[in-house]
C-alpha atoms as a PDB file:
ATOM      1  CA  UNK A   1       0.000   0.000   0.000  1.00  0.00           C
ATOM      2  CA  UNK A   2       1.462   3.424  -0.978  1.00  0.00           C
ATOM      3  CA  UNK A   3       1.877   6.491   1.318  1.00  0.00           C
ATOM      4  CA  UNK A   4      -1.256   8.296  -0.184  1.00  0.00           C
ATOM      5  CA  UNK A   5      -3.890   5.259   0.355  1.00  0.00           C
ATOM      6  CA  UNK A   6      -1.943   4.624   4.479  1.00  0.00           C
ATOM      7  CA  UNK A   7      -2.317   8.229   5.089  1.00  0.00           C
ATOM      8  CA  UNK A   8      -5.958   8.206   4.229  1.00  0.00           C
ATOM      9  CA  UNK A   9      -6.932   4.612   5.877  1.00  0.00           C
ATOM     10  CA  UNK A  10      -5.511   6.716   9.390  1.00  0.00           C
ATOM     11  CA  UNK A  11      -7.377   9.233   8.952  1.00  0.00           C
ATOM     12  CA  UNK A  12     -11.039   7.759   8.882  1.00  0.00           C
ATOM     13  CA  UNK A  13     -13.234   8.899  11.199  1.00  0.00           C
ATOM     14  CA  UNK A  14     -14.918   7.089  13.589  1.00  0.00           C
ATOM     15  CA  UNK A  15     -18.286   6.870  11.963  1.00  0.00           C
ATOM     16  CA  UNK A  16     -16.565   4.966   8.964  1.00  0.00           C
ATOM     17  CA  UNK A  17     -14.412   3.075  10.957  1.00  0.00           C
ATOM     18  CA  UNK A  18     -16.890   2.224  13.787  1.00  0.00           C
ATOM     19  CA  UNK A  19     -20.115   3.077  12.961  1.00  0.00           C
ATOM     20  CA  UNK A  20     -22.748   3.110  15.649  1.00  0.00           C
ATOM     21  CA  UNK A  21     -23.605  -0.343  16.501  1.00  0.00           C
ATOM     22  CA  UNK A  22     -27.746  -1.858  16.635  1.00  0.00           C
ATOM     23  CA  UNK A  23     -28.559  -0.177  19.976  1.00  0.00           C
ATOM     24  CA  UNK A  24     -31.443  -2.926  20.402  1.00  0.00           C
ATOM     25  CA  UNK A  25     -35.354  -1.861  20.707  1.00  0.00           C
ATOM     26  CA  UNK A  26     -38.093  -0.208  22.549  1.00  0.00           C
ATOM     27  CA  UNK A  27     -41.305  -1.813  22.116  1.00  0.00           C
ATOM     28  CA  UNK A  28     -40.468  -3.815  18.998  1.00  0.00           C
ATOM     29  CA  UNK A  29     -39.350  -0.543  17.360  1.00  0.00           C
ATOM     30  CA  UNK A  30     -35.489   0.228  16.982  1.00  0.00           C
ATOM     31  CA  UNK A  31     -34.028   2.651  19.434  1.00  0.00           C
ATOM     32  CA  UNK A  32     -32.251   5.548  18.119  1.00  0.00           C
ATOM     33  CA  UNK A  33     -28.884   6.194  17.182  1.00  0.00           C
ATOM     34  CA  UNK A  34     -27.079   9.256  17.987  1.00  0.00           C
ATOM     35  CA  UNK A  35     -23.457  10.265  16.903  1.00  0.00           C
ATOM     36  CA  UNK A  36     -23.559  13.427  19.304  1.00  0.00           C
ATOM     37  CA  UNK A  37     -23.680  13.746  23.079  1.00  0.00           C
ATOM     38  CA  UNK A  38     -26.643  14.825  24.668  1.00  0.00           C
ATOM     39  CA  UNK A  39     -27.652  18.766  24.073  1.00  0.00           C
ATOM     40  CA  UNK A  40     -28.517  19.552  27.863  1.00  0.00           C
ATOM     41  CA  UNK A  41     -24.577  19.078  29.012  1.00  0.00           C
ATOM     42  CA  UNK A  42     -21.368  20.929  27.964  1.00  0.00           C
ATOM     43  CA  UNK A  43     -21.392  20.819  24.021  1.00  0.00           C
ATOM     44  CA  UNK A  44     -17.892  21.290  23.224  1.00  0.00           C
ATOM     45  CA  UNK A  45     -16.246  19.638  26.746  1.00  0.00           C
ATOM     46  CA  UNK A  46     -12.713  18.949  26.556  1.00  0.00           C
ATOM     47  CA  UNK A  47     -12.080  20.131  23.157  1.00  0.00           C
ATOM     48  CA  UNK A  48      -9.320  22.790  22.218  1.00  0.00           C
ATOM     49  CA  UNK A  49     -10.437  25.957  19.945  1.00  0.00           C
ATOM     50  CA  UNK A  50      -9.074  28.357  18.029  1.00  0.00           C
ATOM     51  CA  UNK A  51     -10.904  31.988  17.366  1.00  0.00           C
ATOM     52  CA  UNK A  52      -9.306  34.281  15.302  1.00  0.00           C
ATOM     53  CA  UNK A  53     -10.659  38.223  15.184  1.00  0.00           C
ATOM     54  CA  UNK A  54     -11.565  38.199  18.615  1.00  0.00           C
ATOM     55  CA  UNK A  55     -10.502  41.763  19.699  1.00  0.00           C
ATOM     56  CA  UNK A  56     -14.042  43.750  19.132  1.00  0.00           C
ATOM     57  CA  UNK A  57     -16.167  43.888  22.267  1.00  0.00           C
ATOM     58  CA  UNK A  58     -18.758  43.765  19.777  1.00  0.00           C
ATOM     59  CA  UNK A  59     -17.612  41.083  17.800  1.00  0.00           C
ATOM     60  CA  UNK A  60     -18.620  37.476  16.473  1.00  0.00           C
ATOM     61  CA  UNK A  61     -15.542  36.294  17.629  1.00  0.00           C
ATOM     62  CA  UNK A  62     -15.260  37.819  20.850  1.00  0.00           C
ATOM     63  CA  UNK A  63     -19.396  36.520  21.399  1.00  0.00           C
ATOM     64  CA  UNK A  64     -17.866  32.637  19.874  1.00  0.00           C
ATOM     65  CA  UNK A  65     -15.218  32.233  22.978  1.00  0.00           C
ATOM     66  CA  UNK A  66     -17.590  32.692  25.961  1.00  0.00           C
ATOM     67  CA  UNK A  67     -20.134  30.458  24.187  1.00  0.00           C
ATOM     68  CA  UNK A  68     -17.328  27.892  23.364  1.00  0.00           C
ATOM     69  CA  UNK A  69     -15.502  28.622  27.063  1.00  0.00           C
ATOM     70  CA  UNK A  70     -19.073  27.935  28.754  1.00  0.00           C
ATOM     71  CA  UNK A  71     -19.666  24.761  27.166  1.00  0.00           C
ATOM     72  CA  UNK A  72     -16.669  23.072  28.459  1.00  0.00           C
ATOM     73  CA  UNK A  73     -13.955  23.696  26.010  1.00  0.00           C
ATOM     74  CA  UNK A  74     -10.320  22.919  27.512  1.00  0.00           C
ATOM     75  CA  UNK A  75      -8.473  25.568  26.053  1.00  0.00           C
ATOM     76  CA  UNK A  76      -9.726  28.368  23.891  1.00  0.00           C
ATOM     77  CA  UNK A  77      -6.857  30.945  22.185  1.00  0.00           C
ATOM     78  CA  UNK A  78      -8.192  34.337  21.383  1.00  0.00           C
ATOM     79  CA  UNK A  79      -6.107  36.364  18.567  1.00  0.00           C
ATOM     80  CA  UNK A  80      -6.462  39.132  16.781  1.00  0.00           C
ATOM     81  CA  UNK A  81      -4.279  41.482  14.877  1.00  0.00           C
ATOM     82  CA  UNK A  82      -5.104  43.898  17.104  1.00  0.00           C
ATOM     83  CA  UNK A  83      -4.890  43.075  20.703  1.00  0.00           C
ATOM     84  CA  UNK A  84      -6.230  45.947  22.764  1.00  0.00           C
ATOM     85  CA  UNK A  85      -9.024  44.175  24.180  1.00  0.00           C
ATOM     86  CA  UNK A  86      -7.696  40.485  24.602  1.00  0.00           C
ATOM     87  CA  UNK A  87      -6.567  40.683  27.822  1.00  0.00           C
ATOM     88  CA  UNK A  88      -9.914  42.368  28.955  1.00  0.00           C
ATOM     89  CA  UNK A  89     -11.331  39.505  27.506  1.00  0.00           C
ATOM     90  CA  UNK A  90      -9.249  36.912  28.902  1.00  0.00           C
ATOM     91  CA  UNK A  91      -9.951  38.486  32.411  1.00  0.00           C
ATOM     92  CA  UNK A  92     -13.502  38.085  31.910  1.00  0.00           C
ATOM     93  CA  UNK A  93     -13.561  34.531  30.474  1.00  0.00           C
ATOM     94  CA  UNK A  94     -11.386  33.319  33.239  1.00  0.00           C
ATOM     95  CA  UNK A  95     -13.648  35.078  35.665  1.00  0.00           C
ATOM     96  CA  UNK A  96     -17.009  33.587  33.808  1.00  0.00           C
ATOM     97  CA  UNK A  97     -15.298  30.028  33.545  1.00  0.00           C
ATOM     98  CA  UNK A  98     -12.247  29.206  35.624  1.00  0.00           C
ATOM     99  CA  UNK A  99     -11.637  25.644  34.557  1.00  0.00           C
ATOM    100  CA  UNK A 100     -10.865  26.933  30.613  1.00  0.00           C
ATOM    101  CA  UNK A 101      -7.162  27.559  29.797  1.00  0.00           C
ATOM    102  CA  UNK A 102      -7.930  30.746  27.710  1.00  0.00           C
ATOM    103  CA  UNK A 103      -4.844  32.072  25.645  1.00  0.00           C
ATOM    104  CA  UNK A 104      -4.178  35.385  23.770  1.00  0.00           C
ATOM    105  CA  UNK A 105      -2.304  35.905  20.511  1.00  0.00           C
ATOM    106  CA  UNK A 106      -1.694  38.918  18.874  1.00  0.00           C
ATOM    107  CA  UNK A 107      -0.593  38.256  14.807  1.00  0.00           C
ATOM    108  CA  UNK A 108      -2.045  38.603  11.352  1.00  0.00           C
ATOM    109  CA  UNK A 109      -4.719  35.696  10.661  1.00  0.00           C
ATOM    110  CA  UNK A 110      -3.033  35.675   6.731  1.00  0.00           C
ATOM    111  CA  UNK A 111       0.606  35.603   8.142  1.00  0.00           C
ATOM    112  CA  UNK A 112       1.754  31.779   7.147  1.00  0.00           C
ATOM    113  CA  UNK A 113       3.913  31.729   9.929  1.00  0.00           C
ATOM    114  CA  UNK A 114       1.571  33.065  12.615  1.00  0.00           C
ATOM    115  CA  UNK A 115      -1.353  30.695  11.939  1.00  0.00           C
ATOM    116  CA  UNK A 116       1.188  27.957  12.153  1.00  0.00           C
ATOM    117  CA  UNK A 117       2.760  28.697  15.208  1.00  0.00           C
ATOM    118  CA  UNK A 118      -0.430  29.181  16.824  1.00  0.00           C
ATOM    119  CA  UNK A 119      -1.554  25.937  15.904  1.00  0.00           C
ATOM    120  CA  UNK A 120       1.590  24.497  16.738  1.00  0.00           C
ATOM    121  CA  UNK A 121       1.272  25.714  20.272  1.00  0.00           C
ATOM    122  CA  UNK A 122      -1.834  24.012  20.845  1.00  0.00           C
ATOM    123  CA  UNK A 123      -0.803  20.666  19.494  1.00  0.00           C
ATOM    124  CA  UNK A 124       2.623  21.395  21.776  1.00  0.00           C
ATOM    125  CA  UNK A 125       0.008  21.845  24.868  1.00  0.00           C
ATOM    126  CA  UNK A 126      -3.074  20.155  24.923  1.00  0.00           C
ATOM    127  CA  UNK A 127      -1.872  17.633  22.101  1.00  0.00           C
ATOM    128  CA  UNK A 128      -4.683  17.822  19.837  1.00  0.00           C
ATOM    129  CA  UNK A 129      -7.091  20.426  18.084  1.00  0.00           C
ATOM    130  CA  UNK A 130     -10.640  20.211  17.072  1.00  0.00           C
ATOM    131  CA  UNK A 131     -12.430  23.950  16.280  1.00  0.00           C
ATOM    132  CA  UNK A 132     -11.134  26.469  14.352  1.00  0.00           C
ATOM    133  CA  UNK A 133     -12.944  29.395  13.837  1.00  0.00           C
ATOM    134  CA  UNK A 134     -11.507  31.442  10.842  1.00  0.00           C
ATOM    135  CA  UNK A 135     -13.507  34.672  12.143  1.00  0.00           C
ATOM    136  CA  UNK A 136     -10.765  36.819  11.511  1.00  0.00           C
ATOM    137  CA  UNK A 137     -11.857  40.121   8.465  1.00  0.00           C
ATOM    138  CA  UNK A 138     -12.135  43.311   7.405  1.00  0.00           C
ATOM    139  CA  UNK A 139     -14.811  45.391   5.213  1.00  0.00           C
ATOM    140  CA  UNK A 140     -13.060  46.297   2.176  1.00  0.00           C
ATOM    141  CA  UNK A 141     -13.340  49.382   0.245  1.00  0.00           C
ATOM    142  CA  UNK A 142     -16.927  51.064   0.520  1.00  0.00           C
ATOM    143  CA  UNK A 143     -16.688  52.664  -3.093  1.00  0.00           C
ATOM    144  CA  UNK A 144     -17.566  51.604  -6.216  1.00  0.00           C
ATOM    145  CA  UNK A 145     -15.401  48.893  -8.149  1.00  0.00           C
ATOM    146  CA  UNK A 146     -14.151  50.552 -10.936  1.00  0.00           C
ATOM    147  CA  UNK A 147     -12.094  53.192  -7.852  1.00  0.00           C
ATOM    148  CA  UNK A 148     -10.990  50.184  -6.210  1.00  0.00           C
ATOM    149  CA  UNK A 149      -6.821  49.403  -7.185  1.00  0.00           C
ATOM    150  CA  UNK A 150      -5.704  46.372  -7.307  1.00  0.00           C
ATOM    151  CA  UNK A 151      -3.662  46.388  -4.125  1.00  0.00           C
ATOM    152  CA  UNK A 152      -6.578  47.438  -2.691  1.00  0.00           C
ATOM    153  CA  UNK A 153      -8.823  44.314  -3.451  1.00  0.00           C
ATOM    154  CA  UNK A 154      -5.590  42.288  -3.090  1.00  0.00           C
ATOM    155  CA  UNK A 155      -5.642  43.333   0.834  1.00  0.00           C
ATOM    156  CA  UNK A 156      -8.985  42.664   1.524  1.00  0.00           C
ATOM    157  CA  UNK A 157      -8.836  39.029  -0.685  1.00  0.00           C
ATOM    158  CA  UNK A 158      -5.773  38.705   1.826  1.00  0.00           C
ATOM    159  CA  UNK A 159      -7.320  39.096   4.956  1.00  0.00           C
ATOM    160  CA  UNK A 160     -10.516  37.647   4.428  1.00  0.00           C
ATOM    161  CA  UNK A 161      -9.383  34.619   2.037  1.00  0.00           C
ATOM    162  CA  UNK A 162      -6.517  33.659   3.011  1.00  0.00           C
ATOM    163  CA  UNK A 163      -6.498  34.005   6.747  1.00  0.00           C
ATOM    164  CA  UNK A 164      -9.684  30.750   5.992  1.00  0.00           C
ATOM    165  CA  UNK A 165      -7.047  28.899   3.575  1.00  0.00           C
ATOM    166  CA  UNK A 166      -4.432  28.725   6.234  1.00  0.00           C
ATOM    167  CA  UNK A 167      -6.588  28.066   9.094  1.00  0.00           C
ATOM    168  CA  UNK A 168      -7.437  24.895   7.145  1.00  0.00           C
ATOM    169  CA  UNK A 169      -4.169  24.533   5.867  1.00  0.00           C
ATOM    170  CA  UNK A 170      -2.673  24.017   9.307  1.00  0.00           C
ATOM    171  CA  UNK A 171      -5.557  23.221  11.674  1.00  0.00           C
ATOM    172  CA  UNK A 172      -6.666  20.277   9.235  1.00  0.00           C
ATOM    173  CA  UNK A 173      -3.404  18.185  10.001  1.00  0.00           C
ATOM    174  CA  UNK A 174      -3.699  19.140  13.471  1.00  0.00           C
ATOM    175  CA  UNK A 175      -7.213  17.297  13.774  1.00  0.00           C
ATOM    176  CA  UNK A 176      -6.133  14.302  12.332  1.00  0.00           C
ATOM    177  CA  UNK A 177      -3.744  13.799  15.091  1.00  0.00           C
ATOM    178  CA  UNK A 178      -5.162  11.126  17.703  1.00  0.00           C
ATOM    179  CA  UNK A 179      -4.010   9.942  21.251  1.00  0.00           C
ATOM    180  CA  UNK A 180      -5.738   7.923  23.798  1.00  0.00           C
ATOM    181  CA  UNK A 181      -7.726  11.139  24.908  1.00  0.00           C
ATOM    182  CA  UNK A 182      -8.736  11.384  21.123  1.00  0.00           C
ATOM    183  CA  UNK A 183      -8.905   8.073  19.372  1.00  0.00           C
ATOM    184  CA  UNK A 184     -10.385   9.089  16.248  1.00  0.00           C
ATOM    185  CA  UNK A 185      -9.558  12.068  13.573  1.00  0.00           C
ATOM    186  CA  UNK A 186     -12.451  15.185  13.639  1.00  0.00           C
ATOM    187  CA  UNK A 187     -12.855  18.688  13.894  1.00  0.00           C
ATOM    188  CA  UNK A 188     -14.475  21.566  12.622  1.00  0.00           C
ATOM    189  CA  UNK A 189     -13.288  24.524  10.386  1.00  0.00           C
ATOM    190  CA  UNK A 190     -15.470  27.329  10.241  1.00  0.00           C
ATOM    191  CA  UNK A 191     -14.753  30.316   8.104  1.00  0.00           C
ATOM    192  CA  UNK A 192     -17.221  33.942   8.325  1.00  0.00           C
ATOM    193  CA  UNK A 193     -18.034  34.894   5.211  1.00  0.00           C
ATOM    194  CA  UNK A 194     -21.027  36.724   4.591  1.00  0.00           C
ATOM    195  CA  UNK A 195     -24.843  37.287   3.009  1.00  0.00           C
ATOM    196  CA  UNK A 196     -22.766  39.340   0.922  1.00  0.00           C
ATOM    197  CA  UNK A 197     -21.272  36.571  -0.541  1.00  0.00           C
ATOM    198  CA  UNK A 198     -24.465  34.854  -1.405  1.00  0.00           C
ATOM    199  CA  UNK A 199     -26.029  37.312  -3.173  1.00  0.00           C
ATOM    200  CA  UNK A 200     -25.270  41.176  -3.943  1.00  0.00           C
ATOM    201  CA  UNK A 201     -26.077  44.475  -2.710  1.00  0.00           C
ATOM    202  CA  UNK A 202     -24.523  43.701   0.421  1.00  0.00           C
ATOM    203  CA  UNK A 203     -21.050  44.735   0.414  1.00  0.00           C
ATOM    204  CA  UNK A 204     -18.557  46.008  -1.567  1.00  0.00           C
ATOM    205  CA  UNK A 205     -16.959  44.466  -5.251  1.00  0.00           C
ATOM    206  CA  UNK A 206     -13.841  43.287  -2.959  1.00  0.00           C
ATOM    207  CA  UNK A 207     -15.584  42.587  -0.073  1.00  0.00           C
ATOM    208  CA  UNK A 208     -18.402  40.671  -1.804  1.00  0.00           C
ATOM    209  CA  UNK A 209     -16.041  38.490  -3.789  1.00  0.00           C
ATOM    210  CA  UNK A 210     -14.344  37.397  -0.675  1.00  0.00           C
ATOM    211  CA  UNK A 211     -16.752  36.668   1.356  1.00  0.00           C
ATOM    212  CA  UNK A 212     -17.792  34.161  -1.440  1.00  0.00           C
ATOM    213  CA  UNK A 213     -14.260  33.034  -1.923  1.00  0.00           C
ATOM    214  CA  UNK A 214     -14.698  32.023   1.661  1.00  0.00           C
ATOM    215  CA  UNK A 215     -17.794  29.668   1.083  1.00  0.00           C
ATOM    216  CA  UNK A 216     -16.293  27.983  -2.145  1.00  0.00           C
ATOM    217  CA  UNK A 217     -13.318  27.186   0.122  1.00  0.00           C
ATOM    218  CA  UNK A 218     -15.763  25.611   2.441  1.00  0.00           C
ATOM    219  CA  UNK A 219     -17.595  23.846  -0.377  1.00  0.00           C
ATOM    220  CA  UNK A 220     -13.914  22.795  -1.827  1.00  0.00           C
ATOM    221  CA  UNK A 221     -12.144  21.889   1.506  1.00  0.00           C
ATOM    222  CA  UNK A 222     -14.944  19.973   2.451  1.00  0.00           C
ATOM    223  CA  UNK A 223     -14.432  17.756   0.026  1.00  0.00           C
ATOM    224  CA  UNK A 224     -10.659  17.059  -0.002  1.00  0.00           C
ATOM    225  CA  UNK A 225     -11.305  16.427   3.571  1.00  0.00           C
ATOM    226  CA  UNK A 226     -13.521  13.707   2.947  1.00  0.00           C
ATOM    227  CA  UNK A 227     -13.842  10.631   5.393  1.00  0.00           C
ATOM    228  CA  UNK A 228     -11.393  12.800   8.107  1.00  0.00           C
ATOM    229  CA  UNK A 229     -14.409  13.471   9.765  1.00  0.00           C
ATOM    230  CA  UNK A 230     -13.460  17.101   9.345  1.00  0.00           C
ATOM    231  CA  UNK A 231     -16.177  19.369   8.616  1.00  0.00           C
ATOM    232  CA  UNK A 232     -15.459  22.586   7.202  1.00  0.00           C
ATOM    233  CA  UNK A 233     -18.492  25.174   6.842  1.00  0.00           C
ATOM    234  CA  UNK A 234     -19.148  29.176   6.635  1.00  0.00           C
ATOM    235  CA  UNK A 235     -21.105  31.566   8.564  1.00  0.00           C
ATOM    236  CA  UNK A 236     -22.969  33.551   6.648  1.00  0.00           C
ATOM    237  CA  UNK A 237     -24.079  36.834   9.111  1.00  0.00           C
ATOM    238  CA  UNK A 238     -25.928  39.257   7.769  1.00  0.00           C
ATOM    239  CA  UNK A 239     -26.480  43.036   9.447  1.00  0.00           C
ATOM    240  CA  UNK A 240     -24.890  42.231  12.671  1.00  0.00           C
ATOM    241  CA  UNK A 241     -24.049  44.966  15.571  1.00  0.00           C
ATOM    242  CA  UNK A 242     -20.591  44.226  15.664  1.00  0.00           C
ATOM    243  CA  UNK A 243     -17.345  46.660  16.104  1.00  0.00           C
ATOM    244  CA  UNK A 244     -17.240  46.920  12.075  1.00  0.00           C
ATOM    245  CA  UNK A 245     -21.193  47.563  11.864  1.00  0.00           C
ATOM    246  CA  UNK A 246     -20.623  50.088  14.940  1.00  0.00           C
ATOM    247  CA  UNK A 247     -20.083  53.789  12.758  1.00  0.00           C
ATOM    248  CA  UNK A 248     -23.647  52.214  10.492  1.00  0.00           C
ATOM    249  CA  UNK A 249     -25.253  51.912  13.821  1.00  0.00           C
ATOM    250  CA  UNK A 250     -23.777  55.054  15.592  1.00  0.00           C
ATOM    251  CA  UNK A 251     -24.690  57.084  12.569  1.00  0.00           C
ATOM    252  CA  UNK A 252     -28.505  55.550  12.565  1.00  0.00           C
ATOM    253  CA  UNK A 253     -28.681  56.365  16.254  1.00  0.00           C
ATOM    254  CA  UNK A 254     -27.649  59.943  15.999  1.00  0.00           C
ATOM    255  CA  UNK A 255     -30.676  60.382  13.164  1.00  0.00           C
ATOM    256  CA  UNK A 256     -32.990  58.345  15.451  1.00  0.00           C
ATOM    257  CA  UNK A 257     -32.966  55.852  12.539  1.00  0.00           C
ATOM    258  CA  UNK A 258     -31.858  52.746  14.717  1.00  0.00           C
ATOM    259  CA  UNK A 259     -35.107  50.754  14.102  1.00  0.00           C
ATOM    260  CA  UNK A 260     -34.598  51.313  10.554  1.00  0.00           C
ATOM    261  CA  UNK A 261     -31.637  48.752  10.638  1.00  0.00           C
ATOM    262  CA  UNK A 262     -32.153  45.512   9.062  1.00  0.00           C
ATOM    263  CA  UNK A 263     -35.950  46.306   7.985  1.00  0.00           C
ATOM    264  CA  UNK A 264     -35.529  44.670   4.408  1.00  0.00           C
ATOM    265  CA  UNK A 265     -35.199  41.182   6.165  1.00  0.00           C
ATOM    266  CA  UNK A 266     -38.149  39.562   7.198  1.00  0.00           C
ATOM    267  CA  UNK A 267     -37.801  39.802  10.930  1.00  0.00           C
ATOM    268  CA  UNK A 268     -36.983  43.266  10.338  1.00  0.00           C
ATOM    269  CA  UNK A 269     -33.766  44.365  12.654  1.00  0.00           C
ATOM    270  CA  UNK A 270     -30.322  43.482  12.747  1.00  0.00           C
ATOM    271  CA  UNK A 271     -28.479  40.705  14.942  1.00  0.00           C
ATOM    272  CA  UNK A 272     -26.467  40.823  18.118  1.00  0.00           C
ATOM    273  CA  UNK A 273     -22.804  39.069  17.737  1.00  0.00           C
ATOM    274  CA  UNK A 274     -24.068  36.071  20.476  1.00  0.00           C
ATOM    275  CA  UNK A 275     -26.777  35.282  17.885  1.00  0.00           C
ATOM    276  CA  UNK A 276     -24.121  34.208  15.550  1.00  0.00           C
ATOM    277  CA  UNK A 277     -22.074  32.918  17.959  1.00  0.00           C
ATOM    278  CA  UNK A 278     -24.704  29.928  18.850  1.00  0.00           C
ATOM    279  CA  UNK A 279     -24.696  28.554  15.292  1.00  0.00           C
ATOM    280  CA  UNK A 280     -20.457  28.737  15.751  1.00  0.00           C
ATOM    281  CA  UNK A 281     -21.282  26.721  18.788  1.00  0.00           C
ATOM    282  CA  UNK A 282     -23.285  24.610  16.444  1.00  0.00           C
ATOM    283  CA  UNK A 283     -21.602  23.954  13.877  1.00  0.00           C
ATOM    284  CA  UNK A 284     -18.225  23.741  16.051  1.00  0.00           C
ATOM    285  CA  UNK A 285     -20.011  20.704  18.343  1.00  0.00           C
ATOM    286  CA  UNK A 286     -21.101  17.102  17.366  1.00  0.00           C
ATOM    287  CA  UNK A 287     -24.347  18.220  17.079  1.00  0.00           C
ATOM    288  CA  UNK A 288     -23.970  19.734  13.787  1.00  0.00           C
ATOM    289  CA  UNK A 289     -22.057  15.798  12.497  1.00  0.00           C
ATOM    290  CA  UNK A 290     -23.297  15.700   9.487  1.00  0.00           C
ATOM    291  CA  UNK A 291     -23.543  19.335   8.444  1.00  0.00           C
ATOM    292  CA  UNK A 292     -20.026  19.947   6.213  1.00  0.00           C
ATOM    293  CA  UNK A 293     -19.615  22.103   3.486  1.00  0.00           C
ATOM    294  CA  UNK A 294     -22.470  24.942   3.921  1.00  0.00           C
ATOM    295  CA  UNK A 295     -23.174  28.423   3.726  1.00  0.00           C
ATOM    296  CA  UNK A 296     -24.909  28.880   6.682  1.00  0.00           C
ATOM    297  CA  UNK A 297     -27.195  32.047   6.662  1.00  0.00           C
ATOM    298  CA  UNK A 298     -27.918  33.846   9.655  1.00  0.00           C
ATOM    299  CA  UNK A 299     -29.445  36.905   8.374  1.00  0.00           C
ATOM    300  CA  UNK A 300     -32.953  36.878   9.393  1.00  0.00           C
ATOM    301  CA  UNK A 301     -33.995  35.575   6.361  1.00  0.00           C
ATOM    302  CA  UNK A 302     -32.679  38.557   4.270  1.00  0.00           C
ATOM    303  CA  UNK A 303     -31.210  35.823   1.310  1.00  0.00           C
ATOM    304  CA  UNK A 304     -34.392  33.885   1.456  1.00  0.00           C
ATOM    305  CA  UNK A 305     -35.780  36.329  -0.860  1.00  0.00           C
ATOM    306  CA  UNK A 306     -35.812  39.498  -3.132  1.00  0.00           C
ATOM    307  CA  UNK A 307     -36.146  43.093  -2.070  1.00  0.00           C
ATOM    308  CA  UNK A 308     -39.609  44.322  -1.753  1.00  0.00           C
ATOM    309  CA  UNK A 309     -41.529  47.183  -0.113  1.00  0.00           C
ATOM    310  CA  UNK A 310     -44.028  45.649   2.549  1.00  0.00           C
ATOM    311  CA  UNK A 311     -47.286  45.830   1.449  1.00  0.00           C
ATOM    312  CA  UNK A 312     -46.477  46.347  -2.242  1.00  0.00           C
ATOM    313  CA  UNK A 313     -46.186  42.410  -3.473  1.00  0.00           C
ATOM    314  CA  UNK A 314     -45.398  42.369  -7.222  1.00  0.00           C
END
């Protein structure tokens, strides 16, 4: 057997290696199998995680950690390019949940190197890996295309491509390491991309283009991860109060506009960051087993449809 075919037989997951065994009956009627814990406990207990663009008080990522840290992670490592909040943060998470290790790293989510080490810290550690949330992004250039350079859709391709592409690049290989703690390869990749990168009007040329960059890399990774039991999906927010939303919603409040935010979706207002963070929790537990390669929407319903004016169908 050749390298290629030994390196793949290893890295089966559990459900193709040991699927769930006949769990006998109830009444003459099968009882149920289940490839995930049970929802009412810790969700993600014992498992190490990785958030990238944490920094924002406002932010998705920031929002991800506690709701990772409170259901039972071991170790959670904040980073950011920016790191004037972290250690706020880390304050409060050890505060809020004293038995997570919770570290901070300041580097560029797109620097090779950075991701890499980071990775390579919490294999070093804990000796495994099993969430990584790619959360890290900026929004681009808010004029139209044809002002846009080329280094200037270059950076924002950068930081909100490539920062996914090594996140998979290195935390992939670090899931498929097993122990006796972790007998069998999985994990879950998660990359934020965007309603913007589902359909337009949403963002910018440069920003729209990389936020669906990010969901064919789900779509693609997904599959040359296949049988790993790595699952690699992307968030899809949509208007979201979050520290890159915040001059949108500062601006709205000083016009006494606020309630005007989010009106073309059908529950009519924006999001708070911890609303995204529960499908991260989601789609970073078991629960979500056999939900890989998605663009998961949470936009209150905004992509569900076209633009209309209530009340004038047609």
């Amino acid at each position: 057997m050749t390298s290629v075919p030994k390196r793949r037989l290893a890295a089966l997951s559990q459900q193709l290696v040991a699927p769930i065994p006949d769990q006998g009956t109830f009444e003459n009627i099968p009882i149920l199998k289940k490839v995930a814990g049970d929802s009412n406990g810790p969700r993600l207990q014992g498992k190490v995680v990785i958030v990238t663009g944490t920094n924002s008080p406002l932010g998705i990522g920031r929002a991800s950690a506690h709701q990772f840290a409170q259901n039972g992670a071991r170790a959670v490592y904040i980073c950011d390019f920016n790191d004037q909040h972290l250690e706020t943060h880390k304050r409060e998470l050890a505060s809020l949940y004293p038995g997570v290790d919770v570290h901070t790293r300041k580097f560029d989510a797109a620097d090779d190197a950075s991701v890499k080490a980071v990775v390579d810290d919490a294999i070093k550690t804990y000796g495994r890996l099993d969430v990584f949330f790619a959360n890290a992004g900026i929004v681009g250039n808010n004029k139209l295309f044809s002002e846009i350079t080329a280094n200037e859709f270059l950076s924002t391709l950068r930081t909100n491509v490539v920062s996914v592409h090594l996140a998979a690049k290195y935390g992939a290989p670090a899931m498929l390491i097993t122990s006796e703690e972790k007998k069998y390869p999985s994990g879950s990749i998660m990359g934020t991309a965007s309603v913007a990168g589902i359909r337009s009007n949403a963002g910018s040329s440069d920003y729209s283009a990389s936020k669906a960059s990010v969901i064919s890399l789900a779509q693609t990774l997904s599959y040359q991860l296949a049988g790993t039991g790595i699952r690699v999906n992307a968030i899809c927010p949509g208007v979201i109060e979050t520290g890159m939303t915040a001059p949108m919603y500062d601006a709205a409040r000083a016009r006494g506009t606020e309630r005007k935010i989010g009106q073309l979706n059908p529950l009519g207002r924006g999001a708070h960051a911890d609303e995204v963070a529960r499908v991260a929790l989601f789609l970073a537990s078991e629960e979500s087993s056999y939900v890989n390669g998605q663009a998961w929407a949470v936009d209150g319903g905004l992509s569900a449809g076209h633009p209309f004016v209530p009340g004038k169908l047609g």
